[in-house]
PDB file of N, CA and C in Angstrom:
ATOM      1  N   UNK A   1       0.835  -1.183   0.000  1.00  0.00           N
ATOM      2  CA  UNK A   1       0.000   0.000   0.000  1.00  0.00           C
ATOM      3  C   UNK A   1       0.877   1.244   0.000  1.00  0.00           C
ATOM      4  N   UNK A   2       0.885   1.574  -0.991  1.00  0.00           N
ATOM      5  CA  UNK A   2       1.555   3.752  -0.954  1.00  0.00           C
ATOM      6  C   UNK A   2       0.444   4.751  -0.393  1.00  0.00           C
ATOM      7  N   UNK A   3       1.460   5.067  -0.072  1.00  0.00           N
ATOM      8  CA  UNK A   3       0.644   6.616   0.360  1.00  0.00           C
ATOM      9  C   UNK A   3       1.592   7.920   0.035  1.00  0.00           C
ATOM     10  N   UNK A   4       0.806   9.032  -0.035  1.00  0.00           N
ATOM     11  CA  UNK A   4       1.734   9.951  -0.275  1.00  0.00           C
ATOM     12  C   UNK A   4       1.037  11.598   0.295  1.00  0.00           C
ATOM     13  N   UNK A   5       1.810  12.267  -0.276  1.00  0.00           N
ATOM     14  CA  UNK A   5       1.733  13.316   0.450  1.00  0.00           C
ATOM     15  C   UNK A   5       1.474  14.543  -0.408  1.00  0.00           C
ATOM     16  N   UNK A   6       0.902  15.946  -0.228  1.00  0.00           N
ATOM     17  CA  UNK A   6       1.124  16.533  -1.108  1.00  0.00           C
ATOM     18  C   UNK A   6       0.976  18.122  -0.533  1.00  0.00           C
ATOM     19  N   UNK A   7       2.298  18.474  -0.768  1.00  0.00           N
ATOM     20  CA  UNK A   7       1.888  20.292  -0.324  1.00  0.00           C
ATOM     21  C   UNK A   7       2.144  21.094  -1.314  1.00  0.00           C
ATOM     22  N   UNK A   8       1.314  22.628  -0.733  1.00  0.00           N
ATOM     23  CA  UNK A   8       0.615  23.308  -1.312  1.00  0.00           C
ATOM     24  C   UNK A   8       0.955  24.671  -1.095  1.00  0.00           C
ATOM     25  N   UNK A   9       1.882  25.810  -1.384  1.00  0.00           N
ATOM     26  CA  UNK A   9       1.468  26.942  -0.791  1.00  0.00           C
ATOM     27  C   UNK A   9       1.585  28.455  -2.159  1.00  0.00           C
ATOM     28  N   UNK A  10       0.793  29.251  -1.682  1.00  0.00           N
ATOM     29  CA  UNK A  10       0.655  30.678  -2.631  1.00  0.00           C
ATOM     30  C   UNK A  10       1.952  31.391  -2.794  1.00  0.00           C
ATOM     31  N   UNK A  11       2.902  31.301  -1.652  1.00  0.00           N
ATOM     32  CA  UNK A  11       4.229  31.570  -1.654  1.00  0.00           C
ATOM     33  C   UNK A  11       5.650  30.824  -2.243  1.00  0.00           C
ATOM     34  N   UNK A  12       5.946  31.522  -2.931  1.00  0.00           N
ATOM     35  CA  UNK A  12       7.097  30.975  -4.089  1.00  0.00           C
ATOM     36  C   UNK A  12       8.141  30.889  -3.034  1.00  0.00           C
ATOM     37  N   UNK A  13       8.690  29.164  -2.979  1.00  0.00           N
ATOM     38  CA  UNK A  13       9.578  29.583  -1.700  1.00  0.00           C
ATOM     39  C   UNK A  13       9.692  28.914  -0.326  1.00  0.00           C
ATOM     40  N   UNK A  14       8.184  28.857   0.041  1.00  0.00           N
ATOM     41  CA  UNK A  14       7.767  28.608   1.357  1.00  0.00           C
ATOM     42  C   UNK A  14       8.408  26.790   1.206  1.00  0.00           C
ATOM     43  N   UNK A  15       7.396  25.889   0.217  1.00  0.00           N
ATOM     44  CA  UNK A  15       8.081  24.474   0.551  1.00  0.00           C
ATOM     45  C   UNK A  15       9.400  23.976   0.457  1.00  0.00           C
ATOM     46  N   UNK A  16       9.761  24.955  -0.567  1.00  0.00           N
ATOM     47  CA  UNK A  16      11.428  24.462  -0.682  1.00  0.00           C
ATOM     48  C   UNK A  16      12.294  24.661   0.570  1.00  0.00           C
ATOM     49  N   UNK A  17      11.911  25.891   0.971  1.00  0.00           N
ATOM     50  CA  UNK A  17      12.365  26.135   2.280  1.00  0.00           C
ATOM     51  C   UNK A  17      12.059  25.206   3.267  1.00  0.00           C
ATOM     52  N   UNK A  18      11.059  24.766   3.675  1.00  0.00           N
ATOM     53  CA  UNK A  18      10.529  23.653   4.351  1.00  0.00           C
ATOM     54  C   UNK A  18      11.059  22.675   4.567  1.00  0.00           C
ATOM     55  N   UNK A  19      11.177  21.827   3.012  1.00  0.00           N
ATOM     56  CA  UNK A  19      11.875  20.831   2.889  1.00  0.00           C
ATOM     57  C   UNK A  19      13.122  20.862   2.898  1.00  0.00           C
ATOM     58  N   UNK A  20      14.062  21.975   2.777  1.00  0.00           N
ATOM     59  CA  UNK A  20      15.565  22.228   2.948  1.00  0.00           C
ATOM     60  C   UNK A  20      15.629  22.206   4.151  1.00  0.00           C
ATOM     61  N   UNK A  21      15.157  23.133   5.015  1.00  0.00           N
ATOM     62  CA  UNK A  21      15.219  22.927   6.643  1.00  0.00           C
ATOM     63  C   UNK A  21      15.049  21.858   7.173  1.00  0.00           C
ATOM     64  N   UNK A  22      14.330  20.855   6.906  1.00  0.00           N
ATOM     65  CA  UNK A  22      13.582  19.808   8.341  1.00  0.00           C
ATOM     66  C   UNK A  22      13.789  18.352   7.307  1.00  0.00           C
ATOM     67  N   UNK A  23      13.607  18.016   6.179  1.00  0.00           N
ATOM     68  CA  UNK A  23      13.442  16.964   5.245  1.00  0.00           C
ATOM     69  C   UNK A  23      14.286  16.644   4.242  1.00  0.00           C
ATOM     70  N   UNK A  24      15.750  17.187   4.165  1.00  0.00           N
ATOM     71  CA  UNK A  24      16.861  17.363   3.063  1.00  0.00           C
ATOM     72  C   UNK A  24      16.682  16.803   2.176  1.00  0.00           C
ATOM     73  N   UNK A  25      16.512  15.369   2.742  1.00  0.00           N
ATOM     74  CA  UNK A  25      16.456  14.222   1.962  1.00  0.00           C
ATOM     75  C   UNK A  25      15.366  14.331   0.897  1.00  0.00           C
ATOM     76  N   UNK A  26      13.984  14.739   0.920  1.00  0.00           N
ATOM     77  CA  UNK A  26      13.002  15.545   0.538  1.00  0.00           C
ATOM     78  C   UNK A  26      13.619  15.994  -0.559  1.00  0.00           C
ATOM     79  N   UNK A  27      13.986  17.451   0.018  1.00  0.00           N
ATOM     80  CA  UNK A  27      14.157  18.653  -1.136  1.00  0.00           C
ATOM     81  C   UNK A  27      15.265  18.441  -2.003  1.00  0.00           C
ATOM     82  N   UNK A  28      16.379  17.129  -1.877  1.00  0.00           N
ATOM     83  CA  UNK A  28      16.638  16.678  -3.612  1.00  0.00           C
ATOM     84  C   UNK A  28      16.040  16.736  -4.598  1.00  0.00           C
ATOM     85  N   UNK A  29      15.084  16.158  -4.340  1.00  0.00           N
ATOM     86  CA  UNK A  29      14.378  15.450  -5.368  1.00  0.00           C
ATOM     87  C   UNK A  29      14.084  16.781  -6.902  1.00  0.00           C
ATOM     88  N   UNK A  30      14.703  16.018  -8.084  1.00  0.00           N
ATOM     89  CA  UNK A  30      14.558  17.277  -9.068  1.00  0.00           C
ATOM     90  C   UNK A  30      13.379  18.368  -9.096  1.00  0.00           C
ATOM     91  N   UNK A  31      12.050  17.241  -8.834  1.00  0.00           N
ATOM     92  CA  UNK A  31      11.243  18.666  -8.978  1.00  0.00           C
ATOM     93  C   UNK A  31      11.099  19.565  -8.193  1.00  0.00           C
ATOM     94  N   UNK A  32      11.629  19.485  -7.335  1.00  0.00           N
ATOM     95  CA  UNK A  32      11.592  20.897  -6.117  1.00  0.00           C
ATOM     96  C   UNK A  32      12.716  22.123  -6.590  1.00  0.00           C
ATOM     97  N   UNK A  33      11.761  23.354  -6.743  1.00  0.00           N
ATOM     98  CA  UNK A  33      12.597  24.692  -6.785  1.00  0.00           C
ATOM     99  C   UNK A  33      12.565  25.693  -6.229  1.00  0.00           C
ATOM    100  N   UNK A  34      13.081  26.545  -6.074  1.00  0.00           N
ATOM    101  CA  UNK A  34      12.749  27.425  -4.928  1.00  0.00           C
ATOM    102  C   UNK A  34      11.477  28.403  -5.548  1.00  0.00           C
ATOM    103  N   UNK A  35      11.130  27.881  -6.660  1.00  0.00           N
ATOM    104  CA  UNK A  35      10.001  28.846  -6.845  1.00  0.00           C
ATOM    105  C   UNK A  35       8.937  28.285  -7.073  1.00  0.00           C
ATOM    106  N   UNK A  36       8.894  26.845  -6.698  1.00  0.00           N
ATOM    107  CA  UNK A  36       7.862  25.813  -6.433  1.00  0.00           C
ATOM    108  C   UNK A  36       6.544  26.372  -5.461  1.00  0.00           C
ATOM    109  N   UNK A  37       5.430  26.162  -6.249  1.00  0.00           N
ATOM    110  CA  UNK A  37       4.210  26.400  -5.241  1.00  0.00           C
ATOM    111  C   UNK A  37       3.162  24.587  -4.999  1.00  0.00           C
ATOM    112  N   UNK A  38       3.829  23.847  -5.466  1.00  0.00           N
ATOM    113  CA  UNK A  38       3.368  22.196  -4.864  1.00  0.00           C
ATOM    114  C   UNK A  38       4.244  21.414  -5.419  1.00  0.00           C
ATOM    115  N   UNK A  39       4.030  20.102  -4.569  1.00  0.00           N
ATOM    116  CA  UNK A  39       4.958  19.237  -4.200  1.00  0.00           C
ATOM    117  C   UNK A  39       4.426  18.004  -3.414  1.00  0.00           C
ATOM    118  N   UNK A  40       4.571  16.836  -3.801  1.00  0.00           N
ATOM    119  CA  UNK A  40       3.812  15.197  -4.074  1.00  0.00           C
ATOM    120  C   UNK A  40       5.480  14.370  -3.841  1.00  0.00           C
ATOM    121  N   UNK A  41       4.546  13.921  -2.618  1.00  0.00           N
ATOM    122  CA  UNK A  41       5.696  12.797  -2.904  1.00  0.00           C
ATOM    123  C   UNK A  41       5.308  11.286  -1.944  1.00  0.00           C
ATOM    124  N   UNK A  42       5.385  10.948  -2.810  1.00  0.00           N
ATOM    125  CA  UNK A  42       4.893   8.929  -2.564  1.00  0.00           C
ATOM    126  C   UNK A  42       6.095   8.054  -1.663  1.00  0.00           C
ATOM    127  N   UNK A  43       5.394   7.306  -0.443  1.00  0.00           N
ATOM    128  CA  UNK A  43       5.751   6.740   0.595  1.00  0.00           C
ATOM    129  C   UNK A  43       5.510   5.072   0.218  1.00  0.00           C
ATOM    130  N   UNK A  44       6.583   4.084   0.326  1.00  0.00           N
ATOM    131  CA  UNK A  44       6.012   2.884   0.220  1.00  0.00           C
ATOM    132  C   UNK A  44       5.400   2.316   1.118  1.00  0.00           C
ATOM    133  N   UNK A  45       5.841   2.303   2.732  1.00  0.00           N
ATOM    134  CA  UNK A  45       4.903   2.890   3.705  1.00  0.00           C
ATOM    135  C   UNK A  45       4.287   4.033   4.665  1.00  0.00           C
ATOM    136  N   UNK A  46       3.694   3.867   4.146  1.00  0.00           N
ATOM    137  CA  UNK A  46       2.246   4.825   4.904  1.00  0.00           C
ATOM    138  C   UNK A  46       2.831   5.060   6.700  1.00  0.00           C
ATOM    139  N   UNK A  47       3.355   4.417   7.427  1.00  0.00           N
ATOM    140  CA  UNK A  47       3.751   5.053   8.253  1.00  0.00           C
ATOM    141  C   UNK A  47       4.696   5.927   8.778  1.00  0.00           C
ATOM    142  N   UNK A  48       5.490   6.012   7.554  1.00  0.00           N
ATOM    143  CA  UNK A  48       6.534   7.131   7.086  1.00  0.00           C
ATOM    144  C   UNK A  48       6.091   8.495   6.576  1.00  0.00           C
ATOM    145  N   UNK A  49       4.661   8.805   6.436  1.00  0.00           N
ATOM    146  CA  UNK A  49       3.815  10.017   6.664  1.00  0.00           C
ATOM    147  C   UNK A  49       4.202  10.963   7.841  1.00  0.00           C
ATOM    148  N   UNK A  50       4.127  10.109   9.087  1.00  0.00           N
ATOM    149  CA  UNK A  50       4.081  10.354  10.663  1.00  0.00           C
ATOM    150  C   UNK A  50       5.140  11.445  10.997  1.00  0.00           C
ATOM    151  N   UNK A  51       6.521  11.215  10.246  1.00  0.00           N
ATOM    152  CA  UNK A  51       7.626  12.012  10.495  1.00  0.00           C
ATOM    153  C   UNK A  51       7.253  13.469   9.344  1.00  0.00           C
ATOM    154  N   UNK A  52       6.706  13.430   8.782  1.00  0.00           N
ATOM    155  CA  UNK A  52       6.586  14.917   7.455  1.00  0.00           C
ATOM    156  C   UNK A  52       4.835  15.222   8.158  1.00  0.00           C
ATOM    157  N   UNK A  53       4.465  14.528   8.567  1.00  0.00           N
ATOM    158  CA  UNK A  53       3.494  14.876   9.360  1.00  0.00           C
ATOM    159  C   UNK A  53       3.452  16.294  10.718  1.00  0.00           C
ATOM    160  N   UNK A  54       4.491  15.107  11.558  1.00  0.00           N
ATOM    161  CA  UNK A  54       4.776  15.956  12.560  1.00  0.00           C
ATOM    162  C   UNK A  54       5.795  17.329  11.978  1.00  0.00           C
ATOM    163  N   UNK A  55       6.661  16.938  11.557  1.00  0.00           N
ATOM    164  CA  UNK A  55       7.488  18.291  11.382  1.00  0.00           C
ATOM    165  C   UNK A  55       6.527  19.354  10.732  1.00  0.00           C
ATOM    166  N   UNK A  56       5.905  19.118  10.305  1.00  0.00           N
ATOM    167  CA  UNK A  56       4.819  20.188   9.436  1.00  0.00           C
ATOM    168  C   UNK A  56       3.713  21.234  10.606  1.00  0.00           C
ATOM    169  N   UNK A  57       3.733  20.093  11.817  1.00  0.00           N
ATOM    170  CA  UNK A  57       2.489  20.448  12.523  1.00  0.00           C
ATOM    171  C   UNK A  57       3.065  21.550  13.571  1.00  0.00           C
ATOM    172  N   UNK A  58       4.391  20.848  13.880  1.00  0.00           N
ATOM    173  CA  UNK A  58       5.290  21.558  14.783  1.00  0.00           C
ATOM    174  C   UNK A  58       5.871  23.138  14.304  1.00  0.00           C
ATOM    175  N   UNK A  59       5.885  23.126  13.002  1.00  0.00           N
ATOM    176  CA  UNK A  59       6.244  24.024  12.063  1.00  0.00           C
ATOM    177  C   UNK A  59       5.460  25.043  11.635  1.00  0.00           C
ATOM    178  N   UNK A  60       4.190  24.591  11.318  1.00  0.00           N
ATOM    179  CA  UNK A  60       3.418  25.403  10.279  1.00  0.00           C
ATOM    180  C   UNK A  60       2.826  26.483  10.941  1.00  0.00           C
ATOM    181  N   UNK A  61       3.474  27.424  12.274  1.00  0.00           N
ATOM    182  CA  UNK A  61       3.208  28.715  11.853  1.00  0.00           C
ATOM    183  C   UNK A  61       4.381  29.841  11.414  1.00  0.00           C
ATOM    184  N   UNK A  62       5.129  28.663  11.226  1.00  0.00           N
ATOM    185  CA  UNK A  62       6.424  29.446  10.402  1.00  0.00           C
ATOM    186  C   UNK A  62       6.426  29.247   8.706  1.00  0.00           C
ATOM    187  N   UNK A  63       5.269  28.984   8.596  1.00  0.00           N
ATOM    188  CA  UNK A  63       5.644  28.321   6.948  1.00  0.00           C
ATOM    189  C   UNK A  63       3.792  28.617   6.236  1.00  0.00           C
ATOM    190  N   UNK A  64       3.601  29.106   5.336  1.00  0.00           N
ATOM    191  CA  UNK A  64       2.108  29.284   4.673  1.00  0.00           C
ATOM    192  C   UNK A  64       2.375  28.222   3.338  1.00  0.00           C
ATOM    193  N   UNK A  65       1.763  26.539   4.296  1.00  0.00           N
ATOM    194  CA  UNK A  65       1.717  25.572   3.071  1.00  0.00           C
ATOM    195  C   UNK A  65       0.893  25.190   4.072  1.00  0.00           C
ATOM    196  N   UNK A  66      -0.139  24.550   2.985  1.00  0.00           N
ATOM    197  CA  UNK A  66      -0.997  23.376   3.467  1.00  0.00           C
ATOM    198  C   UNK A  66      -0.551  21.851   2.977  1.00  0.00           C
ATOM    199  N   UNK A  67      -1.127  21.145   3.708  1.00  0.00           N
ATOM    200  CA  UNK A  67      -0.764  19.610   3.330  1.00  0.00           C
ATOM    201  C   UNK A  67      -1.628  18.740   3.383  1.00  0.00           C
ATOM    202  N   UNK A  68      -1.569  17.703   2.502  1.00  0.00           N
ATOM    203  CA  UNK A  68      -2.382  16.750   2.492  1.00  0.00           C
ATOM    204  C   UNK A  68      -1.985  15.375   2.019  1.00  0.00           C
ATOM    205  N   UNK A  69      -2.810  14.385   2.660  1.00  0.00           N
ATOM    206  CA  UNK A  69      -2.554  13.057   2.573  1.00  0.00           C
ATOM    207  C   UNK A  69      -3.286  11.975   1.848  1.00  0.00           C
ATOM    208  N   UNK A  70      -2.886  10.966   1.501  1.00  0.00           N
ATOM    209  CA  UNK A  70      -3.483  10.162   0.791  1.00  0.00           C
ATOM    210  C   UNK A  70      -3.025   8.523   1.462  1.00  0.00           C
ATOM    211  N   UNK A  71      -3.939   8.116   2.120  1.00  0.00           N
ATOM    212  CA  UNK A  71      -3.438   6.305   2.794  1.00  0.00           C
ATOM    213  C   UNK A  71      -4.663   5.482   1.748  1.00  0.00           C
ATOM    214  N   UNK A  72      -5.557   5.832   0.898  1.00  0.00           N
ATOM    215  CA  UNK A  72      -7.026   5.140   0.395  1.00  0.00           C
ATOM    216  C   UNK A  72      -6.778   5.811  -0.778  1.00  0.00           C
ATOM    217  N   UNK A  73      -6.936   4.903  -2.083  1.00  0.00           N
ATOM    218  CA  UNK A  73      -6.942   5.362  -3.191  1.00  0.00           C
ATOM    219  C   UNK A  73      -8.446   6.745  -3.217  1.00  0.00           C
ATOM    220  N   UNK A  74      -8.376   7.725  -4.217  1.00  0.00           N
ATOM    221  CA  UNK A  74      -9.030   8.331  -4.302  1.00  0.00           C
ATOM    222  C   UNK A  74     -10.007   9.424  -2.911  1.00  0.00           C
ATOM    223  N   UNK A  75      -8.861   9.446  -1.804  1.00  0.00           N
ATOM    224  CA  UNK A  75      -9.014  10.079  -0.657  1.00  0.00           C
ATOM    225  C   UNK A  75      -8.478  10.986  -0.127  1.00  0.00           C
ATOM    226  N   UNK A  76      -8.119  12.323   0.173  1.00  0.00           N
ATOM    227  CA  UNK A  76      -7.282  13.170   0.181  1.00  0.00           C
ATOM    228  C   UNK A  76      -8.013  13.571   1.355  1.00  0.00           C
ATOM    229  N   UNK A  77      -6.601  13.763   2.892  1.00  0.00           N
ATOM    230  CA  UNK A  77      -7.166  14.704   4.066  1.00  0.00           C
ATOM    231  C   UNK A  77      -6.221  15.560   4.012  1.00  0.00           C
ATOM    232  N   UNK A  78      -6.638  17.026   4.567  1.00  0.00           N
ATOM    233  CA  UNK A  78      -6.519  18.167   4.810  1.00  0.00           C
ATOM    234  C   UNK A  78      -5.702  17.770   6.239  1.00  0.00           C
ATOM    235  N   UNK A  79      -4.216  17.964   6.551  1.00  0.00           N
ATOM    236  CA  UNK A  79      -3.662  17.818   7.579  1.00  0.00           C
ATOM    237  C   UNK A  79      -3.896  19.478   8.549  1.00  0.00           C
ATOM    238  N   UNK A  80      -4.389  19.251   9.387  1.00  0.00           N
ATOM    239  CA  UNK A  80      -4.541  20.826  10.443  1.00  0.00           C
ATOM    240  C   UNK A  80      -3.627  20.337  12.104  1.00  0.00           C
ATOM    241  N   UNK A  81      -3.951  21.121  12.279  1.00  0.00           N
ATOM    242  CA  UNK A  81      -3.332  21.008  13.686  1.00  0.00           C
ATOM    243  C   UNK A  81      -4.483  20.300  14.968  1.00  0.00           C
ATOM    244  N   UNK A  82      -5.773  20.547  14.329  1.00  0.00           N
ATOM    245  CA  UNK A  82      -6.674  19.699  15.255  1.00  0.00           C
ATOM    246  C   UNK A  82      -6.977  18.189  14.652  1.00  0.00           C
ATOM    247  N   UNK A  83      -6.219  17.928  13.608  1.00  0.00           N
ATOM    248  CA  UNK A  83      -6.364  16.315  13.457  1.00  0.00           C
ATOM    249  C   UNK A  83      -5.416  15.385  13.477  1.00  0.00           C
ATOM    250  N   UNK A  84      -3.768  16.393  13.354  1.00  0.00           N
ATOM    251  CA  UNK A  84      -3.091  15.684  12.598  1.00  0.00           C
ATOM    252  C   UNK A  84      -2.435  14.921  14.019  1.00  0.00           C
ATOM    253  N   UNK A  85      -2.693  14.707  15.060  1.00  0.00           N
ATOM    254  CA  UNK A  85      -2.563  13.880  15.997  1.00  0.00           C
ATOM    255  C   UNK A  85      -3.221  12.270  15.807  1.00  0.00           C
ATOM    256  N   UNK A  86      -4.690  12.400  15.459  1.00  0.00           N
ATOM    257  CA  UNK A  86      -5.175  11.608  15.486  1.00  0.00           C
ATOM    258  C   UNK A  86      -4.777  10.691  14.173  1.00  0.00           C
ATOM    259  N   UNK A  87      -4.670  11.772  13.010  1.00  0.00           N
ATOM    260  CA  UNK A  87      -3.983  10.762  11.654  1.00  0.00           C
ATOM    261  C   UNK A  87      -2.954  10.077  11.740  1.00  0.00           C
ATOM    262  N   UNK A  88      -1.895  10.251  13.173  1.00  0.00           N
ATOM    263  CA  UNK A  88      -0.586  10.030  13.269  1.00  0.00           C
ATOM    264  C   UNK A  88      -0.913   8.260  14.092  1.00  0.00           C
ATOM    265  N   UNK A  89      -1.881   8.800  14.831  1.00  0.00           N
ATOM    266  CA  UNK A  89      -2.652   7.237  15.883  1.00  0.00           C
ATOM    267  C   UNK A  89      -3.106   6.242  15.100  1.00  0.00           C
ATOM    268  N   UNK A  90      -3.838   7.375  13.877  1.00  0.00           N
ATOM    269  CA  UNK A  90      -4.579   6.128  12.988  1.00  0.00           C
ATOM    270  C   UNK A  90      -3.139   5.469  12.091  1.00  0.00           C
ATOM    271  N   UNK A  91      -2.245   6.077  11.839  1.00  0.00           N
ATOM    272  CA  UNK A  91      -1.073   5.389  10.646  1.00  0.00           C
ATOM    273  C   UNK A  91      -0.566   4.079  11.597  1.00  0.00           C
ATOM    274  N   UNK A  92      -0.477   4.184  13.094  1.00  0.00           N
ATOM    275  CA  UNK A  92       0.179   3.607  13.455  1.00  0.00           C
ATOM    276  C   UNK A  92      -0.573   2.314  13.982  1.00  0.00           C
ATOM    277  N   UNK A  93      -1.786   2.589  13.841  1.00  0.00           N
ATOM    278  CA  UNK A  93      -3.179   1.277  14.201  1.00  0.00           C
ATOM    279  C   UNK A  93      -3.228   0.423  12.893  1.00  0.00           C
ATOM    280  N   UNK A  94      -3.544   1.306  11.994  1.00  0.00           N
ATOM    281  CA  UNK A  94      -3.697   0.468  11.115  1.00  0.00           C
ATOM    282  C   UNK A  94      -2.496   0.007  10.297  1.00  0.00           C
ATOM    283  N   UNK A  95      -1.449   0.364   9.981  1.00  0.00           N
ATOM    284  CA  UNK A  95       0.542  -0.174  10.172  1.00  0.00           C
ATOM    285  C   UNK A  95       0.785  -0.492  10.621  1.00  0.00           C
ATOM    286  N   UNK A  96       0.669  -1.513  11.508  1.00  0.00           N
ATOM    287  CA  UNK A  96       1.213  -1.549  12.924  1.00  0.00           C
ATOM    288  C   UNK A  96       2.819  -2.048  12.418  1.00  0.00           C
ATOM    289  N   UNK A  97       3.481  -2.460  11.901  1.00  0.00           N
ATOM    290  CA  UNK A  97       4.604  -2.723  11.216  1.00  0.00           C
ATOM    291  C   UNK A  97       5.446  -2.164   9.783  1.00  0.00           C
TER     292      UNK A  97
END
């Protein structure tokens, strides 16, 4: 099962920065530029969300990106700060490995 991820912001700047700071490994990846306004990137497991999860949640009032997730084909959640606890409980219930 993949899952993946996908952010979003109006500011030219904001994710690259993001991902240079907290995710290096991340912001290789060719398509990221610093004048990037989204950015997708696919997990072979789904409980490897949890870490770009948290850094985002811990982060995001330093940063104007939204994010979102995908664990169910054709399902996309809106990561906020009042759920993304519980999405982190659910990766790890239903992953348990």
């Amino acid at each position: 099962m993949k899952a993946f991820v996908k952010l979003f912001s109006n500011d030219k700047g904001e994710i690259f920065n993001f991902l240079n700071k907290f995710h290096r490994e991340l912001s290789d990846d060719k398509k990221i530029t610093s004048d990037c306004i989204g950015w997708e990137y696919t997990y072979e497991n789904p409980v490897e969300l949890a870490d770009i999860i948290g850094t985002f949640i811990e982060n995001n009032e330093n940063y104007k990106i939204n994010m979102w997730i995908s664990i169910d084909p054709d399902i996309l959640i809106n990561v906020t700060d009042s759920n993304a606890d519980d999405i982190v409980r659910y990766l790890y219930e239903r992953f348990p490995y």
